[in-house]
Protein backbone atom coordinates (compact mmCIF):
# COMPACT_ATOMS: atom_id res chain seq x y z
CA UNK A 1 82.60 128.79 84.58
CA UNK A 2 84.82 130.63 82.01
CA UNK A 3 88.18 130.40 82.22
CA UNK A 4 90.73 132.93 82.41
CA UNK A 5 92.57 133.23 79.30
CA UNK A 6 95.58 135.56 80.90
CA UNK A 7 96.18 132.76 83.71
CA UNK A 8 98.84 130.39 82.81
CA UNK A 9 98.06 126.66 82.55
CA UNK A 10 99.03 124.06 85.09
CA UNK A 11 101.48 121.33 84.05
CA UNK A 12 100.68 117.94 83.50
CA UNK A 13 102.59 115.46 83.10
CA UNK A 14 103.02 115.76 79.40
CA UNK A 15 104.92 118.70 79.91
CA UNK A 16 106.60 116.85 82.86
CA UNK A 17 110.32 114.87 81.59
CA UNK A 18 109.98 111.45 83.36
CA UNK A 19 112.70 110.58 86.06
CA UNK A 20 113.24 108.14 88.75
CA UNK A 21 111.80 110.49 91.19
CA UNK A 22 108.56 110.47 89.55
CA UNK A 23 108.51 107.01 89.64
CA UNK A 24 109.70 106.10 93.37
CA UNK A 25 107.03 109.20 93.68
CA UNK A 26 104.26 107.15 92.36
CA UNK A 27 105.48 103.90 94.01
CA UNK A 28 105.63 105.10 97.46
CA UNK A 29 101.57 106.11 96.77
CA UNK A 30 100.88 102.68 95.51
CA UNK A 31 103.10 100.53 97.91
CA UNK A 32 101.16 102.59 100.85
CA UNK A 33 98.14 101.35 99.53
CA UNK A 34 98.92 97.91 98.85
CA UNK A 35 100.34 96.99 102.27
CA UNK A 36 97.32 99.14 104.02
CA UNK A 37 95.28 96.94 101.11
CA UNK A 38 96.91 93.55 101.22
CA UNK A 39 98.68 93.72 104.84
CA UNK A 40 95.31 94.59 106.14
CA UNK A 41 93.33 91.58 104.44
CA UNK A 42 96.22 89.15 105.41
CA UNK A 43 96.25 90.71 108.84
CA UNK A 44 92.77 89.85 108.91
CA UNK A 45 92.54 86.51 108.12
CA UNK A 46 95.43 85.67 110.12
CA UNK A 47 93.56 87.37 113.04
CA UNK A 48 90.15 85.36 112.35
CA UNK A 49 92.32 82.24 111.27
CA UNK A 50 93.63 82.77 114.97
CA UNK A 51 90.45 83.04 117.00
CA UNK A 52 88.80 80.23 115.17
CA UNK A 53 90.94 77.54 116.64
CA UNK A 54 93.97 75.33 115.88
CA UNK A 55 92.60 73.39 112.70
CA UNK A 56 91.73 76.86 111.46
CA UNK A 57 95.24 78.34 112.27
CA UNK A 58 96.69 75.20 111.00
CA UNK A 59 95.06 75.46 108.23
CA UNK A 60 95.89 79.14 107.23
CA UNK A 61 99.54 78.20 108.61
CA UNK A 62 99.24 75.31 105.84
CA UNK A 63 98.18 77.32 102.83
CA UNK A 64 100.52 80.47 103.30
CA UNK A 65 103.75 78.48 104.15
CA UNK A 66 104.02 74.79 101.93
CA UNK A 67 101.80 72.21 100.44
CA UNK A 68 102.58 68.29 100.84
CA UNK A 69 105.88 67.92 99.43
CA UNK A 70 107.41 71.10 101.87
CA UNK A 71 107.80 72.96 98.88
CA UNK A 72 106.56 77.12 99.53
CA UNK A 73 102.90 77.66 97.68
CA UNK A 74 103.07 79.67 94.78
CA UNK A 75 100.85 82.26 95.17
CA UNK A 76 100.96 82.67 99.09
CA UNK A 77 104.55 83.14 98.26
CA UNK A 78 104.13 85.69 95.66
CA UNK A 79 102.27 87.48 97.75
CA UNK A 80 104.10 87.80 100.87
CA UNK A 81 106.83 88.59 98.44
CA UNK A 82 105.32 91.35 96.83
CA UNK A 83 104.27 92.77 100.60
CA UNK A 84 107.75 92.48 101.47
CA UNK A 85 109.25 94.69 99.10
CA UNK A 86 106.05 97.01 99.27
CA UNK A 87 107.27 97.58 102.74
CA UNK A 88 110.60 97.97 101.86
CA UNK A 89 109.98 100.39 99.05
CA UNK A 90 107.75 102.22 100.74
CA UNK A 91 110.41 102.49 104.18
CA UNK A 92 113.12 103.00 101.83
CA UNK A 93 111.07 106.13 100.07
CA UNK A 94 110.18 107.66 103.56
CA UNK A 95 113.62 107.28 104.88
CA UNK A 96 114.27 109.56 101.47
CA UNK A 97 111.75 111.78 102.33
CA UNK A 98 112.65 112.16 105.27
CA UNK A 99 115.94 113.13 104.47
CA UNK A 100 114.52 115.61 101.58
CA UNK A 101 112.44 117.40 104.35
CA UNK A 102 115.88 118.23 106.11
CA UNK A 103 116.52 120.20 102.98
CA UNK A 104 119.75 118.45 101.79
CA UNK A 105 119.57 115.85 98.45
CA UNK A 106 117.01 118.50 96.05
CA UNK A 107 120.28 118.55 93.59
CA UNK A 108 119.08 117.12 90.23
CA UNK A 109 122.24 114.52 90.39
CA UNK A 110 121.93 113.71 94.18
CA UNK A 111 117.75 113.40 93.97
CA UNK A 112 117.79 110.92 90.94
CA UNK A 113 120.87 108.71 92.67
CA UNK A 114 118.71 108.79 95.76
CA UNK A 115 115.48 107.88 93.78
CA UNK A 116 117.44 105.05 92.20
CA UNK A 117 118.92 103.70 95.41
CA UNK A 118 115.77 103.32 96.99
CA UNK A 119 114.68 101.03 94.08
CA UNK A 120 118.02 99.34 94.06
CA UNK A 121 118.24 98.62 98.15
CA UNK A 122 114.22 97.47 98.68
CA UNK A 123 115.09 94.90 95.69
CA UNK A 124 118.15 93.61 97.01
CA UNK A 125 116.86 93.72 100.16
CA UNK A 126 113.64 91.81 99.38
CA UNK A 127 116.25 89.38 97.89
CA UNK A 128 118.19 88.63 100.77
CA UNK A 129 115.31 88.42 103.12
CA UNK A 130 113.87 85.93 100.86
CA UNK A 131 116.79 84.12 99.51
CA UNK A 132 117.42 83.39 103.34
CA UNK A 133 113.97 82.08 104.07
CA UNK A 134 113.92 79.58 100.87
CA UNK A 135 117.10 78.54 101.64
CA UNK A 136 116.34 77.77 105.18
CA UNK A 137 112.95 75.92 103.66
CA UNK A 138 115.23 73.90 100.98
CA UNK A 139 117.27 72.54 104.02
C-alpha cells in the first residue's frame, strides 16, 4: 500500500517531550497488568492453598508471612510489596482520571502536579501501610 505523501505523519514519541503524565500514563497500563498478573496468580494459590487443607494453608500461610526466626521472607515480601503499591498507583491514577474526565486539571501546571502526586501519595502510602505491618511483626 503506498502511502500518501500530502498526509501528515503521526507523532511518536520522539517527537513527544517526556513528562510525568506520560509516565503515571504508562504506569497505570503496567500496574493494571501486574495486579490482574500477579494478584491473580497469588489469588490463585491462596484459593487452591485453601481447598487443599490446613497443612497446605499452613504452609502457604508459612512461606508468604515469616520463616523460623519470625522474621518476614524476602521475596514473599517483595512481592506483596510491589502489589501493594501497584494497587495504589494504579487507584491513585484512576482517582486522577477520574477527575480529568470531569474536565477540570488539563492545565499543563495542574496536570504535571497531579501526575506527580499520584507517584508521591501511592509511595508514601505503600510506606505507611508497610512500615505499620513490619513494625507490628518486629514487636
Amino acid at each position: 500500500m503506498a502511502r500518501n505523501s500530502q498526509r501528515p505523519l503521526s507523532p511518536h514519541l520522539t517527537i513527544w517531550k517526556w513528562g510525568p503524565h506520560m509516565l503515571v500514563s504508562i504506569l497505570h497500563r503496567a500496574t493494571g497488568t501486574a495486579l490482574a498478573i500477579g494478584g491473580g496468580v497469588l489469588l490463585v494459590w491462596w484459593l487452591v492453598a485453601l481447598s487443599g487443607g490446613q497443612a497446605s494453608y499452613d504452609r502457604f500461610v508459612d512461606l508468604m508471612t515469616s520463616d523460623q526466626s519470625g522474621r518476614l521472607n524476602f521475596i514473599p515480601a517483595v512481592i506483596l510489596v510491589g502489589l501493594t503499591w501497584s494497587f495504589l498507583q494504579h487507584l491513585c491514577s484512576g482517582v486522577r482520571h477520574l477527575l480529568l474526565d470531569t474536565g477540570a486539571g488539563y492545565e499543563l501546571k495542574v496536570n504535571k502536579s497531579g501526575a506527580l502526586a499520584t507517584l508521591a501519595v501511592s509511595i508514601l502510602l505503600t510506606l505507611l501501610i508497610w512500615g505499620a505491618i513490619f513494625y507490628r511483626g518486629a514487636q
